[in-house]
PDB file of N, CA and C in Angstrom:
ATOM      1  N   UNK A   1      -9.682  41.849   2.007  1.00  0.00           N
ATOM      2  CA  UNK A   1     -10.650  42.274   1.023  1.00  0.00           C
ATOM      3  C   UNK A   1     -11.169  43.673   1.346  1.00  0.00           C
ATOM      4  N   UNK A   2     -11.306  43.847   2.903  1.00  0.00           N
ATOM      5  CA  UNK A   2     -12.153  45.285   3.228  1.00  0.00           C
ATOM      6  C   UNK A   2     -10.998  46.537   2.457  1.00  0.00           C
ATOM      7  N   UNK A   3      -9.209  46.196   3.013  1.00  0.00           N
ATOM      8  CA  UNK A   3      -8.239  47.033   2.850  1.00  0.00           C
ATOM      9  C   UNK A   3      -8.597  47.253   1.222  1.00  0.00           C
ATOM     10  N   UNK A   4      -8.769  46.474   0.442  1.00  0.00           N
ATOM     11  CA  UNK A   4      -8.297  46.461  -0.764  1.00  0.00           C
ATOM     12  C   UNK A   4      -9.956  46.837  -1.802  1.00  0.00           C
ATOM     13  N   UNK A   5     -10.930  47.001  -1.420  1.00  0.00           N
ATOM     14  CA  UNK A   5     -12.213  47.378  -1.532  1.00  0.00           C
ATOM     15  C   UNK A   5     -12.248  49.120  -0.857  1.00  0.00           C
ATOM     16  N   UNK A   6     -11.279  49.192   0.284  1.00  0.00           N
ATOM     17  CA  UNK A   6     -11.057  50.592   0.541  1.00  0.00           C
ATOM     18  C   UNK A   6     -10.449  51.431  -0.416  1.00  0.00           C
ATOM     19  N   UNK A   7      -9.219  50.638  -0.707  1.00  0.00           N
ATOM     20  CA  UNK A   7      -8.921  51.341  -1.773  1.00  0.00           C
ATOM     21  C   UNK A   7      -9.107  52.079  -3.023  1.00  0.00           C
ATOM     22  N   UNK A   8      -9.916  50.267  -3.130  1.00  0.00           N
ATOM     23  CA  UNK A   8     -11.070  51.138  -4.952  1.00  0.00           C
ATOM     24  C   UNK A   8     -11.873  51.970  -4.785  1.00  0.00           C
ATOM     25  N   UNK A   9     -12.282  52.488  -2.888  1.00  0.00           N
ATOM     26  CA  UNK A   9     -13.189  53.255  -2.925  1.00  0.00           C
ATOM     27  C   UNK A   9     -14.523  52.464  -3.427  1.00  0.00           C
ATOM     28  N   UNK A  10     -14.258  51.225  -2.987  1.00  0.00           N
ATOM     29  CA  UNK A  10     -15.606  50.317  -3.515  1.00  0.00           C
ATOM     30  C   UNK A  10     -16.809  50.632  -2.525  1.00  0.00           C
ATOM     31  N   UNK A  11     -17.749  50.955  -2.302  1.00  0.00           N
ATOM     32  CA  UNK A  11     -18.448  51.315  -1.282  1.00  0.00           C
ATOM     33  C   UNK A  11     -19.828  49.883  -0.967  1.00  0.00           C
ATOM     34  N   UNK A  12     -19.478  49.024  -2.009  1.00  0.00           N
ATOM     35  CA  UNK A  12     -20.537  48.405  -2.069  1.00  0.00           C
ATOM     36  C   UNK A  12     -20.129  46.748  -0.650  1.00  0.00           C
ATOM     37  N   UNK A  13     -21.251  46.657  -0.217  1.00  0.00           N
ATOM     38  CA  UNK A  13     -20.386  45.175   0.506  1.00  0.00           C
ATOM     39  C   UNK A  13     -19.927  43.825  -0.478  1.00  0.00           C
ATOM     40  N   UNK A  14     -18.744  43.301   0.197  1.00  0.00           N
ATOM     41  CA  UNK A  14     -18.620  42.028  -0.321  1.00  0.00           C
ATOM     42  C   UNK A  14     -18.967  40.606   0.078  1.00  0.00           C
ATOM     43  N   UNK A  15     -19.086  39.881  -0.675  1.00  0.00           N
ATOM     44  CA  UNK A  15     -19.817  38.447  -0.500  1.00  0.00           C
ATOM     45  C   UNK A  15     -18.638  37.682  -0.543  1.00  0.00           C
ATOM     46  N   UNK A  16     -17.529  36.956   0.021  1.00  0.00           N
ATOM     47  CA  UNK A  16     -16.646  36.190  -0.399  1.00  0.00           C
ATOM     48  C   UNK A  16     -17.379  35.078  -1.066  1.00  0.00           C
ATOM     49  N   UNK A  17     -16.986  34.378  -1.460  1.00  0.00           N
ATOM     50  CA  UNK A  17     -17.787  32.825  -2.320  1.00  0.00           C
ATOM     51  C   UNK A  17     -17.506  31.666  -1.454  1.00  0.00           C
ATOM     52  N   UNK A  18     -16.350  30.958  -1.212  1.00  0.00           N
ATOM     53  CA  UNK A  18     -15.773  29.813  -1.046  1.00  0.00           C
ATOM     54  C   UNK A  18     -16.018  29.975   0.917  1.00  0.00           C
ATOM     55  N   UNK A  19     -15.565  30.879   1.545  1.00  0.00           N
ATOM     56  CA  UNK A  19     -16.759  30.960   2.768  1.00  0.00           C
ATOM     57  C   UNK A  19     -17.408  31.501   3.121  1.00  0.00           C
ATOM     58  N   UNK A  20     -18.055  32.733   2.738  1.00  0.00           N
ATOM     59  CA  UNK A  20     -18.851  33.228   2.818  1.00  0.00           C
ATOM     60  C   UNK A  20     -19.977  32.841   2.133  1.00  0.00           C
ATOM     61  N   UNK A  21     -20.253  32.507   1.318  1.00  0.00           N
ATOM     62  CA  UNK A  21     -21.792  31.817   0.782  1.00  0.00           C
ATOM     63  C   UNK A  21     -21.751  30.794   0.115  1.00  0.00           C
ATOM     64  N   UNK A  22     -21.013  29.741  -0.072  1.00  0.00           N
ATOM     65  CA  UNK A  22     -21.288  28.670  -1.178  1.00  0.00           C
ATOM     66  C   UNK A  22     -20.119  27.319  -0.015  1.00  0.00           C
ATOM     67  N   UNK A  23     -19.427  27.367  -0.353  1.00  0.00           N
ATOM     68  CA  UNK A  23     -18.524  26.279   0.021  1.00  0.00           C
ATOM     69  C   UNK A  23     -18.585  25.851   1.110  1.00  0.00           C
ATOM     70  N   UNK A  24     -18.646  26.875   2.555  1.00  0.00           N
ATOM     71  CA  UNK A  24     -18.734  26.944   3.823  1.00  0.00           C
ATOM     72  C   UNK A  24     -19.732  26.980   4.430  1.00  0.00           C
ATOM     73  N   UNK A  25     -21.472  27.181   3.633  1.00  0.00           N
ATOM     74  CA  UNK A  25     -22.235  27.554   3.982  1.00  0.00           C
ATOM     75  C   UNK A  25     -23.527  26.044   3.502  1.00  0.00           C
ATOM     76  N   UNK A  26     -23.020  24.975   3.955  1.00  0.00           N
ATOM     77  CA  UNK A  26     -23.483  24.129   3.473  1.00  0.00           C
ATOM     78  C   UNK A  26     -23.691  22.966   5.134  1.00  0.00           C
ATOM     79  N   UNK A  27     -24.415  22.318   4.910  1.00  0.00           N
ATOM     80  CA  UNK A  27     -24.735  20.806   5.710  1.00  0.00           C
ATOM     81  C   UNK A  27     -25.023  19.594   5.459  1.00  0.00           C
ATOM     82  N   UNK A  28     -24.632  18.504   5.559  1.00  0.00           N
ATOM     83  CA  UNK A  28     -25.341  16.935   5.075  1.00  0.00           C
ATOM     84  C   UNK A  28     -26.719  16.964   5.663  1.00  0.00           C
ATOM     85  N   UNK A  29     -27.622  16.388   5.607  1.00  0.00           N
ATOM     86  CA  UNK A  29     -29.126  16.581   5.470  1.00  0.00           C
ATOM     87  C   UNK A  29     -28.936  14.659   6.589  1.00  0.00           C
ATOM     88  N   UNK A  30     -28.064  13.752   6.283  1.00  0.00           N
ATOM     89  CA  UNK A  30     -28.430  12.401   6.832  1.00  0.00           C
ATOM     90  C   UNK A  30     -27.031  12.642   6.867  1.00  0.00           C
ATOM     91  N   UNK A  31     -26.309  12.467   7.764  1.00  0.00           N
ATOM     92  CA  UNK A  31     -24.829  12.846   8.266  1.00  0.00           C
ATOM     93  C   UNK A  31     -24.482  11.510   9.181  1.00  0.00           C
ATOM     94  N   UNK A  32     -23.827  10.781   8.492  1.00  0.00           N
ATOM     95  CA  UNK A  32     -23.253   9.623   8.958  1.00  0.00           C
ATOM     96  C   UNK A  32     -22.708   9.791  10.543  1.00  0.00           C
ATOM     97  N   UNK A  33     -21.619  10.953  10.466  1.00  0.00           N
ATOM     98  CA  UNK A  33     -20.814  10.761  11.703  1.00  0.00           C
ATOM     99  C   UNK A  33     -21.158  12.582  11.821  1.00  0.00           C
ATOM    100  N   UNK A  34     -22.274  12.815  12.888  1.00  0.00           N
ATOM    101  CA  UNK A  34     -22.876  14.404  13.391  1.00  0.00           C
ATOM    102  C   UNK A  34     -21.461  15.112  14.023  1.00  0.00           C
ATOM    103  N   UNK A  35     -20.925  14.565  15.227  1.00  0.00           N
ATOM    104  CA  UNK A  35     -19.981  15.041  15.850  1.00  0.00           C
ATOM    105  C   UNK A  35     -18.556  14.915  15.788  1.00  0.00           C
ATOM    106  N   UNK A  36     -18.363  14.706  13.845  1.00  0.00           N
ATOM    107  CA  UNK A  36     -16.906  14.841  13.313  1.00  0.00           C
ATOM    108  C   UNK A  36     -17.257  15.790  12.257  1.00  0.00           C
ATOM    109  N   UNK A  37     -16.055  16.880  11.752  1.00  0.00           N
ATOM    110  CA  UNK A  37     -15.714  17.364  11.106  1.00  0.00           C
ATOM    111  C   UNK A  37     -15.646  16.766   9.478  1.00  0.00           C
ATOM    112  N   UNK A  38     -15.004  15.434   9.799  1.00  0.00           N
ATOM    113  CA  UNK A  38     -14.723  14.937   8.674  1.00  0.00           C
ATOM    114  C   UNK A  38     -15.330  14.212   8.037  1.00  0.00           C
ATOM    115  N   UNK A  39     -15.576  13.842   6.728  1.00  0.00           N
ATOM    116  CA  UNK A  39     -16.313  13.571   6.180  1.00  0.00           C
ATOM    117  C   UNK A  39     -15.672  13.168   4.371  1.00  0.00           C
ATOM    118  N   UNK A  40     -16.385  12.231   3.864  1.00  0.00           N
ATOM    119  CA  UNK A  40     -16.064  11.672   2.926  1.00  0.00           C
ATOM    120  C   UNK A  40     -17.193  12.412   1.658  1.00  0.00           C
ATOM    121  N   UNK A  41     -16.265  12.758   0.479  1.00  0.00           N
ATOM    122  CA  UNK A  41     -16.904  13.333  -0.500  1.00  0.00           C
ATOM    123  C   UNK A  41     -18.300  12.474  -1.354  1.00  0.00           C
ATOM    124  N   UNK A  42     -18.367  11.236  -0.847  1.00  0.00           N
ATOM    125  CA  UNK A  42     -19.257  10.373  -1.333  1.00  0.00           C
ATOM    126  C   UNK A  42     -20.572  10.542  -0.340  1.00  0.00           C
ATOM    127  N   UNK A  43     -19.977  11.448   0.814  1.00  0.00           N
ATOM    128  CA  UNK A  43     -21.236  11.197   1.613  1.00  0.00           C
ATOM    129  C   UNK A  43     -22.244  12.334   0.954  1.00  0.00           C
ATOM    130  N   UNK A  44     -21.323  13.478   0.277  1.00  0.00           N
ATOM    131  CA  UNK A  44     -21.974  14.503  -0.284  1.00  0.00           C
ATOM    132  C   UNK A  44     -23.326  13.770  -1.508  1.00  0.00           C
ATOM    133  N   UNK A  45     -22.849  13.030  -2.065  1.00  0.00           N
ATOM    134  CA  UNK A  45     -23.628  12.544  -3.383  1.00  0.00           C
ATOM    135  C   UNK A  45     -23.846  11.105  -2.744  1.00  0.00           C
ATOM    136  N   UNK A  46     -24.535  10.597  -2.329  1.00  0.00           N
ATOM    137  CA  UNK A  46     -24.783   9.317  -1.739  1.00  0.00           C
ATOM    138  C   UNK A  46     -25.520   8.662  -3.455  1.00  0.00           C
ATOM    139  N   UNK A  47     -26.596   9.776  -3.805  1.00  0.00           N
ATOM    140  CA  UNK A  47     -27.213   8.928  -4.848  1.00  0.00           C
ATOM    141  C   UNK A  47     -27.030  10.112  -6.214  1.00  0.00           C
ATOM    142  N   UNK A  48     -26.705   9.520  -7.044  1.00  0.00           N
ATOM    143  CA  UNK A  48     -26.520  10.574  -8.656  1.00  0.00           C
ATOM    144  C   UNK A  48     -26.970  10.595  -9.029  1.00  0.00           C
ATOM    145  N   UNK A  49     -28.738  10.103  -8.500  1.00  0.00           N
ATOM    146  CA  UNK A  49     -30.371  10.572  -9.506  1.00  0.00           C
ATOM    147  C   UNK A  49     -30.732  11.805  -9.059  1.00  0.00           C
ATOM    148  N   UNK A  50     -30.018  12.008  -7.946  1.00  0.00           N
ATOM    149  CA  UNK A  50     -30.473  13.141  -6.657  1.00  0.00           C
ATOM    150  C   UNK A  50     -29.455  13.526  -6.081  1.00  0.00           C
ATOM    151  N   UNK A  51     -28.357  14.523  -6.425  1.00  0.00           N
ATOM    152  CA  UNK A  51     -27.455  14.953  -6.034  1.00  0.00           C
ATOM    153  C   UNK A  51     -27.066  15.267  -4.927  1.00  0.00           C
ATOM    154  N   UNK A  52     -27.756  16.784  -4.782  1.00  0.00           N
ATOM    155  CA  UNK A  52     -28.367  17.321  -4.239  1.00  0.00           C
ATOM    156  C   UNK A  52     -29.242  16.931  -3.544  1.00  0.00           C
ATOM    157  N   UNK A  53     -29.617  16.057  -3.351  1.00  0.00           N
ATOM    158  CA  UNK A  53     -30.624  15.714  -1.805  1.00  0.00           C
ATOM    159  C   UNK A  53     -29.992  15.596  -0.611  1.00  0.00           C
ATOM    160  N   UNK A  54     -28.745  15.341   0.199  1.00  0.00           N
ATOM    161  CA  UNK A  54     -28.332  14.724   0.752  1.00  0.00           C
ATOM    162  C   UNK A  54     -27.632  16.438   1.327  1.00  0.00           C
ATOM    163  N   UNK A  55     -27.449  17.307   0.985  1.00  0.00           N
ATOM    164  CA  UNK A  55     -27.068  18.986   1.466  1.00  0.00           C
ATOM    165  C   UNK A  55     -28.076  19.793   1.410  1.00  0.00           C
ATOM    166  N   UNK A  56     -27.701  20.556   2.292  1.00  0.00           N
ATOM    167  CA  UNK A  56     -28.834  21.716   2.788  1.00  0.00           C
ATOM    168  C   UNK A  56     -28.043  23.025   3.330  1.00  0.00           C
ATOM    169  N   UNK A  57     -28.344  23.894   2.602  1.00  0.00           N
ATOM    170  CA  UNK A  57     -27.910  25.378   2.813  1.00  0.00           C
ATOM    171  C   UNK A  57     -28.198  25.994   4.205  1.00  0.00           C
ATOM    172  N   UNK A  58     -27.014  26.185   4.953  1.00  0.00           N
ATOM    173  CA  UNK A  58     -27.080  26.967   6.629  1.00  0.00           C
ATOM    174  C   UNK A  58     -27.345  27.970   6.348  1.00  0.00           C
ATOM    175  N   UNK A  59     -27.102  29.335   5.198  1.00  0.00           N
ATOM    176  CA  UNK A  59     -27.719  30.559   5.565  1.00  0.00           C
ATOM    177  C   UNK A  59     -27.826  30.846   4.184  1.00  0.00           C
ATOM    178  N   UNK A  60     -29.373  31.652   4.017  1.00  0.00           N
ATOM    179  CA  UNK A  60     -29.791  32.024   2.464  1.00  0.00           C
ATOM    180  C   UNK A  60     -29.431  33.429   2.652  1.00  0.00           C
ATOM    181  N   UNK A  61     -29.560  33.962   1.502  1.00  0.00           N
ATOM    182  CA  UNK A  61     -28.921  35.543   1.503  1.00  0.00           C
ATOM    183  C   UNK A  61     -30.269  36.143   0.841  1.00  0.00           C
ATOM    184  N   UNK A  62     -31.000  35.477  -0.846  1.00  0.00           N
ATOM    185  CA  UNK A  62     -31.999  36.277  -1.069  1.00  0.00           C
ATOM    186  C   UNK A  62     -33.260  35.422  -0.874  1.00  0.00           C
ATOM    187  N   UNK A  63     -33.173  33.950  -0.655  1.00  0.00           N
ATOM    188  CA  UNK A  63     -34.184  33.673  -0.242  1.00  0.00           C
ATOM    189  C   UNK A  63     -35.026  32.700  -0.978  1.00  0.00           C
ATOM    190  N   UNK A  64     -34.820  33.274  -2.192  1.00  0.00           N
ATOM    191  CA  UNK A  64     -35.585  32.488  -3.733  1.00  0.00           C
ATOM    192  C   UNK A  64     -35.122  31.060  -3.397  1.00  0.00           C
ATOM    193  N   UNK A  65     -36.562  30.449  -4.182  1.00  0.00           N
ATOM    194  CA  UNK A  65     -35.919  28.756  -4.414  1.00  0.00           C
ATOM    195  C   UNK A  65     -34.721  28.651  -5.266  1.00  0.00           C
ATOM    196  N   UNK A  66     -34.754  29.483  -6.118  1.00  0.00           N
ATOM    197  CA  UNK A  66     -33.244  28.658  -7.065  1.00  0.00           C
ATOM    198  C   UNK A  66     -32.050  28.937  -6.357  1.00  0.00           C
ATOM    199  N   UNK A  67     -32.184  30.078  -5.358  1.00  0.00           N
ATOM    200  CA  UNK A  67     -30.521  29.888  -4.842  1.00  0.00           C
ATOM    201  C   UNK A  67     -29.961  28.926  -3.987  1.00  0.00           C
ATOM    202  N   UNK A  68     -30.780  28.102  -3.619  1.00  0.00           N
ATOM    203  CA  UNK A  68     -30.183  26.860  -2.966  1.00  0.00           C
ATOM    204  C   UNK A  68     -29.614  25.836  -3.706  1.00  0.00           C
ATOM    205  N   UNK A  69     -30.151  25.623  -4.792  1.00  0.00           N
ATOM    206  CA  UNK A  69     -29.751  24.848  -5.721  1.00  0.00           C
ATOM    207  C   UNK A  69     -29.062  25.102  -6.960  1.00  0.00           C
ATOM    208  N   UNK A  70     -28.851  26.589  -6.897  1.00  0.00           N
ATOM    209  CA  UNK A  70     -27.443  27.150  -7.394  1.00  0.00           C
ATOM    210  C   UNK A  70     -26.122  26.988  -6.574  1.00  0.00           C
ATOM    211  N   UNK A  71     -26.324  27.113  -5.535  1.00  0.00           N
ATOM    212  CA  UNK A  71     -25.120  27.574  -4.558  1.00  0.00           C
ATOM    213  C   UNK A  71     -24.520  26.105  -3.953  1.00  0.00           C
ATOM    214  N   UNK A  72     -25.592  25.094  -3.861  1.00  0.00           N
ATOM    215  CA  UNK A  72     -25.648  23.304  -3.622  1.00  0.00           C
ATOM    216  C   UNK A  72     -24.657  22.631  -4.746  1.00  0.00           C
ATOM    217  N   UNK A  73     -25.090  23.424  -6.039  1.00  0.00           N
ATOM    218  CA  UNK A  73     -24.477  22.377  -7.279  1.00  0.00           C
ATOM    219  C   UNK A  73     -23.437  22.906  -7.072  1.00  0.00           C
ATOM    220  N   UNK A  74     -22.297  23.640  -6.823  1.00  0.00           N
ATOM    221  CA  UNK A  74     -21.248  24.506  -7.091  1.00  0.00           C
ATOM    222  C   UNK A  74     -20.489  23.627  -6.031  1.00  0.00           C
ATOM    223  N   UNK A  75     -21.100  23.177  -4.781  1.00  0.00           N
ATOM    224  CA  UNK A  75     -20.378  22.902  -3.495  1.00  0.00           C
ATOM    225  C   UNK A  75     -20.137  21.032  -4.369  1.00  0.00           C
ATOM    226  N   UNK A  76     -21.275  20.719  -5.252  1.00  0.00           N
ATOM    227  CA  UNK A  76     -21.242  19.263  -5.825  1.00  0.00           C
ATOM    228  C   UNK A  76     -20.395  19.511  -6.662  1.00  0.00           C
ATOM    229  N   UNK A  77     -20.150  20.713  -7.344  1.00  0.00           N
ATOM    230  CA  UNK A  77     -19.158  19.958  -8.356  1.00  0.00           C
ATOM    231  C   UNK A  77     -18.148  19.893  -8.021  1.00  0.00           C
ATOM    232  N   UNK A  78     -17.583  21.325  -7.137  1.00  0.00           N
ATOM    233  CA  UNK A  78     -16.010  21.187  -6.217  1.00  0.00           C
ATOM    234  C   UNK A  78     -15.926  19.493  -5.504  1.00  0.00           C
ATOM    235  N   UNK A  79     -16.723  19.129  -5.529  1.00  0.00           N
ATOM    236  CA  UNK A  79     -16.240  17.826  -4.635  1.00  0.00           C
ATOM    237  C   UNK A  79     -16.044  16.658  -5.461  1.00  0.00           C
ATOM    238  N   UNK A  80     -16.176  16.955  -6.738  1.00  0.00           N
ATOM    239  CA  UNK A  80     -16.055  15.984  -7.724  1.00  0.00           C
ATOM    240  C   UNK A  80     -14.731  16.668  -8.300  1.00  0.00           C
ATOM    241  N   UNK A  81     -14.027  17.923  -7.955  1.00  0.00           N
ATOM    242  CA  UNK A  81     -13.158  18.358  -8.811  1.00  0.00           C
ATOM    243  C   UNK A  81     -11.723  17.404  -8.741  1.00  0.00           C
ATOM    244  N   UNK A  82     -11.709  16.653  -8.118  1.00  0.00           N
ATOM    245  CA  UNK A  82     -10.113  15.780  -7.962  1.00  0.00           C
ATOM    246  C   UNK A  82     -10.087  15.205  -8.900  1.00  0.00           C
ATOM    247  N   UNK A  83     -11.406  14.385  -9.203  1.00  0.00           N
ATOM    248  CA  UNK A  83     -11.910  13.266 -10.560  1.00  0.00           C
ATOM    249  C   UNK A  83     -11.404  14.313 -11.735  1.00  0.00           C
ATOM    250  N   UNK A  84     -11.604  15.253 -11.788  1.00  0.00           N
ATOM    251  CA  UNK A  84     -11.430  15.894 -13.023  1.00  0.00           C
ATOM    252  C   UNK A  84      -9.626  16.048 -12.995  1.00  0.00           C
ATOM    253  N   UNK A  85      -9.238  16.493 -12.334  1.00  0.00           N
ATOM    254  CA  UNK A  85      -7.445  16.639 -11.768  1.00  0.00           C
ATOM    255  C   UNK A  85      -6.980  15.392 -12.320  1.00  0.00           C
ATOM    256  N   UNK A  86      -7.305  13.937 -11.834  1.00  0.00           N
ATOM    257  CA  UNK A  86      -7.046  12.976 -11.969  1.00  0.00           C
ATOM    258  C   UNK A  86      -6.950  12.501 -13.918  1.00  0.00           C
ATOM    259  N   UNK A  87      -8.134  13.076 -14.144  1.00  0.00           N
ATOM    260  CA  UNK A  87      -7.904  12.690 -15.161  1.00  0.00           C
ATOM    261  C   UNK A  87      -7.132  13.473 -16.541  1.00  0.00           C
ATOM    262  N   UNK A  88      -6.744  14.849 -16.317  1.00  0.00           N
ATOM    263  CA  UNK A  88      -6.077  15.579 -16.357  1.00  0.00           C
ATOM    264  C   UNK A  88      -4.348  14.754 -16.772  1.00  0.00           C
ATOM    265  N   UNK A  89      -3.938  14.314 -15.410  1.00  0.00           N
ATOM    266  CA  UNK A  89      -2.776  13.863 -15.315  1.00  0.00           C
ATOM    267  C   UNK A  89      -3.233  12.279 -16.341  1.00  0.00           C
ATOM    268  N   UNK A  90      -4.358  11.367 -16.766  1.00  0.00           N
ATOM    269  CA  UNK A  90      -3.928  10.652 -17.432  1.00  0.00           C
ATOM    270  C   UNK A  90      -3.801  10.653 -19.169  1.00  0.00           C
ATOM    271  N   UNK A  91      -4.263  12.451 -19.195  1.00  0.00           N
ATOM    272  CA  UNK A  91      -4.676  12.542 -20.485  1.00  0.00           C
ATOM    273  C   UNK A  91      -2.989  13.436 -21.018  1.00  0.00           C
ATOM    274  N   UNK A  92      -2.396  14.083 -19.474  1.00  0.00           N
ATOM    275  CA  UNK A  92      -0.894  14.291 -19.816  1.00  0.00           C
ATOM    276  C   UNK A  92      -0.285  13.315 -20.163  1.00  0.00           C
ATOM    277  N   UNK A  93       0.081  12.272 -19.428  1.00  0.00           N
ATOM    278  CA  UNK A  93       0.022  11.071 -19.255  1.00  0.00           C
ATOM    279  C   UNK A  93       0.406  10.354 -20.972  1.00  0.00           C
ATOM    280  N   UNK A  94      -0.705  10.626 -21.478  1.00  0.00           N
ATOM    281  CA  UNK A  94      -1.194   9.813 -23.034  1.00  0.00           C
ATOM    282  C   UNK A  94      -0.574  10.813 -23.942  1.00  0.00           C
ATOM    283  N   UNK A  95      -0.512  12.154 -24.069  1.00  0.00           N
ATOM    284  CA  UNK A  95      -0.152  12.985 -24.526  1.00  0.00           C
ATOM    285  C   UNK A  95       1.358  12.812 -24.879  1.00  0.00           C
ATOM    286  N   UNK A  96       1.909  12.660 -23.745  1.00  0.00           N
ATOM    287  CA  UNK A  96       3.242  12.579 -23.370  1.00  0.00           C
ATOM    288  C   UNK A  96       3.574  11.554 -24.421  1.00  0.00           C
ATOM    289  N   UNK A  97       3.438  10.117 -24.394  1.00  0.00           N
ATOM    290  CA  UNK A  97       3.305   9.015 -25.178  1.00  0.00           C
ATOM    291  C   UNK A  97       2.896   8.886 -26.869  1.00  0.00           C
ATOM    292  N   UNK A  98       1.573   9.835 -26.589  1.00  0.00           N
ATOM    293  CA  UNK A  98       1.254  10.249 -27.930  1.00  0.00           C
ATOM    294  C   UNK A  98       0.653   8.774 -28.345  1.00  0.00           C
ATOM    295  N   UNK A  99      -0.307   8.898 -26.980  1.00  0.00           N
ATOM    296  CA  UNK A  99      -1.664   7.165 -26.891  1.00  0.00           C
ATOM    297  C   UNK A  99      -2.483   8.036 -26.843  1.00  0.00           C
ATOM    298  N   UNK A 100      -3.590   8.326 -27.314  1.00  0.00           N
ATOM    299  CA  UNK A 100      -4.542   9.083 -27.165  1.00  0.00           C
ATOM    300  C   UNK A 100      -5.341   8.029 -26.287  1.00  0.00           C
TER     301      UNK A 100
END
């Protein structure tokens, strides 16, 4: 990114997204298993009245209340994105058939 920001003569800094502030920059708040890596996408959303309760942002950039819970929902919806994939393939699936 720096090579290619050199180029444009971009002078401004960059923020990557996915690890640099949103995807990578996240924690479970009640973390089943502390000293594993791994982790189950349900542990993210334990409850769906309260999404977002259960993550907590490792580093803020401007500080404001809403950017935690901008940058929180983004990490919730990627973790719901398979469900959407999934259903994708059953709506090819029906298509294909011509079953709606």
């Amino acid at each position: 990114m720096k090579h290619l920001a050199d180029s444009l003569k971009f002078d401004q800094p960059l923020l990557e997204y996915a690890y640099g502030y949103a995807l990578n920059n996240w924690k479970l708040v009640n973390d089943p298993n502390p000293t594993s890596d791994q982790y189950s996408n349900d542990d993210l959303i334990p409850n769906l009245d309260k999404p977002l309760d259960n993550m907590q942002m490792i580093r803020k950039f401007t500080g404001c209340g809403d950017e935690s819970g901008f940058m929180l929902l983004h990490v919730a919806i990627d973790s719901r994105s398979h469900l959407q994939a999934q259903a994708y393939e059953k709506m090819f699936e029906g298509a294909n058939k011509k079953d709606r």
